[in-house]
Protein backbone atom coordinates (compact mmCIF):
# COMPACT_ATOMS: atom_id res chain seq x y z
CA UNK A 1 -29.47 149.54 112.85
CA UNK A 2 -29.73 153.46 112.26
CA UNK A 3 -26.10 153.68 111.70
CA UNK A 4 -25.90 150.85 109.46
CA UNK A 5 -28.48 152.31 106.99
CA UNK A 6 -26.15 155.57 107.89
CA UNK A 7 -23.32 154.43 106.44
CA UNK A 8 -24.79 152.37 103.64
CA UNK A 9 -26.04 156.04 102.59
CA UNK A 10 -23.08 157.42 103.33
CA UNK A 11 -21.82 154.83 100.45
CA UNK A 12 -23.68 155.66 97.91
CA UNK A 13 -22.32 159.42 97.37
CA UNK A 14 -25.41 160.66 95.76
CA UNK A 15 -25.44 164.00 98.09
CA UNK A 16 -25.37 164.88 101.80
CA UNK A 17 -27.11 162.61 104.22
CA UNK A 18 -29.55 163.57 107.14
CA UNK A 19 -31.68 161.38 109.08
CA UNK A 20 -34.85 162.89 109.91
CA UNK A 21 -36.31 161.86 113.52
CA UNK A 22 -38.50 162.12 116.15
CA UNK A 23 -36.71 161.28 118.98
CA UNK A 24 -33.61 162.65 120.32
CA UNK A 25 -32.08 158.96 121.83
CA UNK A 26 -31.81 158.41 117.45
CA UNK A 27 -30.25 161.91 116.82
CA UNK A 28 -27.88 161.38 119.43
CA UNK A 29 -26.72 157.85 117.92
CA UNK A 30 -26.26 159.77 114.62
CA UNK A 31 -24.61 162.32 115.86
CA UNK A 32 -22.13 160.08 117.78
CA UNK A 33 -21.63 158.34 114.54
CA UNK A 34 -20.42 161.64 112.73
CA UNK A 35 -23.96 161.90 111.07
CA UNK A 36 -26.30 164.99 110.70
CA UNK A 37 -29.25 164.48 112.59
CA UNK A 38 -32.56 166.58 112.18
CA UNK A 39 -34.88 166.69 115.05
CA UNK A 40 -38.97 166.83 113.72
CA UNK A 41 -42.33 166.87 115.31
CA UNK A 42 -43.25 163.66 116.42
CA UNK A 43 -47.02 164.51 115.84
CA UNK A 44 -46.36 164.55 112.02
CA UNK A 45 -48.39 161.92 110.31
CA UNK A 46 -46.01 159.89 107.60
CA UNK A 47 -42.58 159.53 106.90
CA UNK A 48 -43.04 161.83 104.05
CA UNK A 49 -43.91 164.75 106.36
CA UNK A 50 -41.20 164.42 108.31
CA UNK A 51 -38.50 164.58 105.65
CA UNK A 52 -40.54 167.55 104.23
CA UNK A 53 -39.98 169.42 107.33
CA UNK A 54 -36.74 168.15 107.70
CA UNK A 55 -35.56 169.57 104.31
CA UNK A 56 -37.11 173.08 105.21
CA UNK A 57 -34.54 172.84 108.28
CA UNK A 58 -31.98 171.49 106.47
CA UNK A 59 -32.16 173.45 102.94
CA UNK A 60 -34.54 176.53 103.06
CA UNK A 61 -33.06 177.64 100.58
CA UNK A 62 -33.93 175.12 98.19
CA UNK A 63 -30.69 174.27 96.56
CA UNK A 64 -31.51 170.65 95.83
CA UNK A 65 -34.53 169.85 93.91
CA UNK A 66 -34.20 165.91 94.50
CA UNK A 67 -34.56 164.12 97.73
CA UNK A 68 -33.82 160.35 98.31
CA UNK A 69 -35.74 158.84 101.37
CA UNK A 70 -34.36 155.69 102.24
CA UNK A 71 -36.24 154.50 105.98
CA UNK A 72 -33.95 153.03 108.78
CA UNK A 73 -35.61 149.47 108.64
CA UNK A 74 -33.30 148.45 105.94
CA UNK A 75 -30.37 147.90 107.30
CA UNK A 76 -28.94 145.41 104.24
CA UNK A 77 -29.59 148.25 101.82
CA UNK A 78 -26.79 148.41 99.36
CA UNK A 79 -25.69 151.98 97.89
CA UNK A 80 -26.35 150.89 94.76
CA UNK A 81 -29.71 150.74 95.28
CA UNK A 82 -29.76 154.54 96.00
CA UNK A 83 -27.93 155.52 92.61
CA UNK A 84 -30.49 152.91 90.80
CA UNK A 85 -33.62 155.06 92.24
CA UNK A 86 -32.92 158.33 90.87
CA UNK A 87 -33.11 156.48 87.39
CA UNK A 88 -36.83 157.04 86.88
CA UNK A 89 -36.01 160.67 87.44
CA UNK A 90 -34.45 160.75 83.74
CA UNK A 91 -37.98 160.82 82.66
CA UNK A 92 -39.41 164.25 83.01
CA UNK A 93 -42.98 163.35 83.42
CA UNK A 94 -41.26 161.33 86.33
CA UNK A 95 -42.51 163.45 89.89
CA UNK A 96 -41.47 159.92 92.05
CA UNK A 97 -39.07 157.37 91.88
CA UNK A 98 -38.79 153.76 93.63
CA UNK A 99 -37.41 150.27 93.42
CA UNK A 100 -38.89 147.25 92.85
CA UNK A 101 -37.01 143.47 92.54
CA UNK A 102 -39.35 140.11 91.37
CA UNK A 103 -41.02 138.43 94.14
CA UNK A 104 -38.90 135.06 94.68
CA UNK A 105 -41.82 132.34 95.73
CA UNK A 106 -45.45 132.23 97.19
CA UNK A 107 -44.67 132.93 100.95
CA UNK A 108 -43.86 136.70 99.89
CA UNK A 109 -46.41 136.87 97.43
CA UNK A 110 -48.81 136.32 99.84
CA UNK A 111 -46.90 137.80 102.85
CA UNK A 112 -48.87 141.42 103.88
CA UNK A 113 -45.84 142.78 105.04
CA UNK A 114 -44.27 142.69 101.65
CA UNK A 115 -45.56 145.61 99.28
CA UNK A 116 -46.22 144.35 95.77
CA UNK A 117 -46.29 146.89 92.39
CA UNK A 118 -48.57 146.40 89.89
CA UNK A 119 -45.98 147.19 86.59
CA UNK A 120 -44.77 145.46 83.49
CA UNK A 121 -40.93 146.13 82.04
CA UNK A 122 -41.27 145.33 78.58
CA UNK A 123 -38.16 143.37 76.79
CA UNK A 124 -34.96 144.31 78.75
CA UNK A 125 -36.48 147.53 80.41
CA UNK A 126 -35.04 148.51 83.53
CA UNK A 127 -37.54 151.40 84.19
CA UNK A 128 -41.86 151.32 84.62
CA UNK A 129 -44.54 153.27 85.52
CA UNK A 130 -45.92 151.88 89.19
CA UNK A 131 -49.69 151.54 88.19
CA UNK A 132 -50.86 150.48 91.55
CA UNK A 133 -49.54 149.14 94.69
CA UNK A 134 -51.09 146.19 96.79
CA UNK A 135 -50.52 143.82 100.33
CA UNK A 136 -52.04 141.45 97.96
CA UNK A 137 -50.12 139.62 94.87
CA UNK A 138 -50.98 142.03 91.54
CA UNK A 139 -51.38 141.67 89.10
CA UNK A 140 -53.43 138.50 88.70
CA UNK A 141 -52.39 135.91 85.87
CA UNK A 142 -48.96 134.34 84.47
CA UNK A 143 -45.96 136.27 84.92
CA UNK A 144 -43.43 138.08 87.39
CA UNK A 145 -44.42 139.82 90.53
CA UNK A 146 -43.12 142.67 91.86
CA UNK A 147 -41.44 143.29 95.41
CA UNK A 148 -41.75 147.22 96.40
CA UNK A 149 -38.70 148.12 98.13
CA UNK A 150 -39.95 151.12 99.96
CA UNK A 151 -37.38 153.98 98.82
CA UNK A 152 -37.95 156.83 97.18
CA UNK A 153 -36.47 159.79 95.23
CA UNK A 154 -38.93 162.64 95.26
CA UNK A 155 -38.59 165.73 92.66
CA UNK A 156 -38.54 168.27 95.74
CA UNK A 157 -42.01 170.04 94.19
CA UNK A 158 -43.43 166.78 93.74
CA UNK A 159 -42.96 166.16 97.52
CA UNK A 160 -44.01 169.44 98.56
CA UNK A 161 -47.36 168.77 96.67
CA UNK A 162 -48.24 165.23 98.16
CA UNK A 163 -47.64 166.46 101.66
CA UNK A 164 -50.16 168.99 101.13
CA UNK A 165 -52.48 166.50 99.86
CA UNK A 166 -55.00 164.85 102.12
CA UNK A 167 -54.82 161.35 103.06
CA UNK A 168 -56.92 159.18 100.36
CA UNK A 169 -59.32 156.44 100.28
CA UNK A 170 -56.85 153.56 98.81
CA UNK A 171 -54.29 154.75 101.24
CA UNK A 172 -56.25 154.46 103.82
CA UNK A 173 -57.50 150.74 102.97
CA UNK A 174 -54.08 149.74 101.91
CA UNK A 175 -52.51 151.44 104.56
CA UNK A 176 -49.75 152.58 102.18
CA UNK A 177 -49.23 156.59 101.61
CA UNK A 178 -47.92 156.28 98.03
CA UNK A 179 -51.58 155.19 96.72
CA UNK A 180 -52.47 159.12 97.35
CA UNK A 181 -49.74 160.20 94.84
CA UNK A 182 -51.30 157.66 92.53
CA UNK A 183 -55.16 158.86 93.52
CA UNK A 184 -53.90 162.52 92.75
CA UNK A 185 -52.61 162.08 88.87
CA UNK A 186 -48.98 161.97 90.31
CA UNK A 187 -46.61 160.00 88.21
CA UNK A 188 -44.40 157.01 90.42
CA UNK A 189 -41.57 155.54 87.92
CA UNK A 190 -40.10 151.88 88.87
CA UNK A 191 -36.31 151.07 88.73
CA UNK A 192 -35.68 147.49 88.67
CA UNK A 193 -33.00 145.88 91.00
CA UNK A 194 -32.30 142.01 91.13
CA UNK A 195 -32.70 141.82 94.98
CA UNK A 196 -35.00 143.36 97.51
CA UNK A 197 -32.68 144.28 100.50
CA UNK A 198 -33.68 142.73 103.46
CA UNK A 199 -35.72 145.18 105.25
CA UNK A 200 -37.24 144.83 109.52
CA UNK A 201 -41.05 144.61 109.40
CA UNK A 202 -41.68 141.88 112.18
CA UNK A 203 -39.80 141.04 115.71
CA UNK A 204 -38.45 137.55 113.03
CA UNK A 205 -36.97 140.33 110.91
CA UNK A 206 -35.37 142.03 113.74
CA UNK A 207 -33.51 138.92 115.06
CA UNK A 208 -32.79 137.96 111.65
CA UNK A 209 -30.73 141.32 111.49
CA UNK A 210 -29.07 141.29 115.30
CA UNK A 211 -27.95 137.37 113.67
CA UNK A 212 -26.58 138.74 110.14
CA UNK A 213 -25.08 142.00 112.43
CA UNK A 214 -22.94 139.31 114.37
CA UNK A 215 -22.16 137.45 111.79
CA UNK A 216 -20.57 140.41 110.12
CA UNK A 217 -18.59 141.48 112.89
């Protein structure tokens, strides 16, 4: 699955590609794949963390000041979706980017697993600010709902801040880290996409991708 998101990365030609991990069975996949692999502490606390530490390995320097983290669970990513996420960027004020795509019926409205994003595109918008996100359908009343599709493109200072924040009191009860951006003033801008890719939450999800990973061969 790692080298599927790999190449879908690959794909999207937005800048060099690294996957950030733990364990060295997943580096040496990557590496075997012709991919950059960067080995982190295993103790770190949230994705975030690890591709902050990651980047210090892989540009102290500092010579790129944005950072797209797309997570291995999505293996039907499509590049476009990376290229779409840096569009929130545009906006100054911007310090996070992410995708979101409408919520298709009730089962993932209701479904914990899927993320929803409490924002409002006005007209034929393709951008919003994320106001809050939820395991539960927001916001209440007639309209669209909106599927989080959990990657991000960080301003690199705007990363280096929230991993120096402590974990918050929404993120906590939510369980989902970007609510401590949100509970710190930080600014998360929505791109909209038509489709959620299919991402692996639940052992269903899993054998839903080994079946679509056959049927592709």
């Amino acid at each position: 699955m790692i080298v599927h998101v790999l190449d879908r990365a690959r794909a999207a030609d937005v800048g060099p590609v690294a996957v950030a991990t733990a364990e060295r069975e997943i580096a040496d996949v990557v590496e075997r794949a012709g991919g950059t692999a960067i080995l982190t502490d295993p103790g770190l606390p949230s994705g975030s963390d690890r591709i902050w530490q990651a980047l210090q390995k892989l540009d102290p320097a500092g010579r790129y000041d944005t950072i797209i983290n797309l997570q291995g669970d999505l293996p039907g990513v499509e590049p476009a979706c990376l290229r779409a996420v840096l569009r929130p960027l545009d906006d100054p004020s911007t310090d996070i980017a992410t995708l979101v795509a409408p919520v298709q019926d009730r089962a993932e409205a209701i479904a914990e697993s899927v993320v929803k994003v409490a924002c409002a595109f006005p007209d034929k918008a393709t951008k919003a600010r994320a106001l809050y996100f939820s395991r539960m359908p927001i916001p209440w009343g007639h309209g669209p709902l909106w599927h989080h599709v959990g990657i991000y493109a960080y301003r690199r200072a705007a990363l280096a801040r929230f991993v120096s924040l402590p974990e918050s009191a929404l993120e906590k009860r939510e369980k989902l880290e970007q609510l401590r951006a949100l509970e710190a003033g930080m600014t998360i801008g929505c791109a909209r996409i038509e489709t959620a890719p299919f991402g692996v939450d639940t052992p269903a999800d899993l054998e839903r991708a080994r079946v679509l990973s056959g049927a592709g061969a």
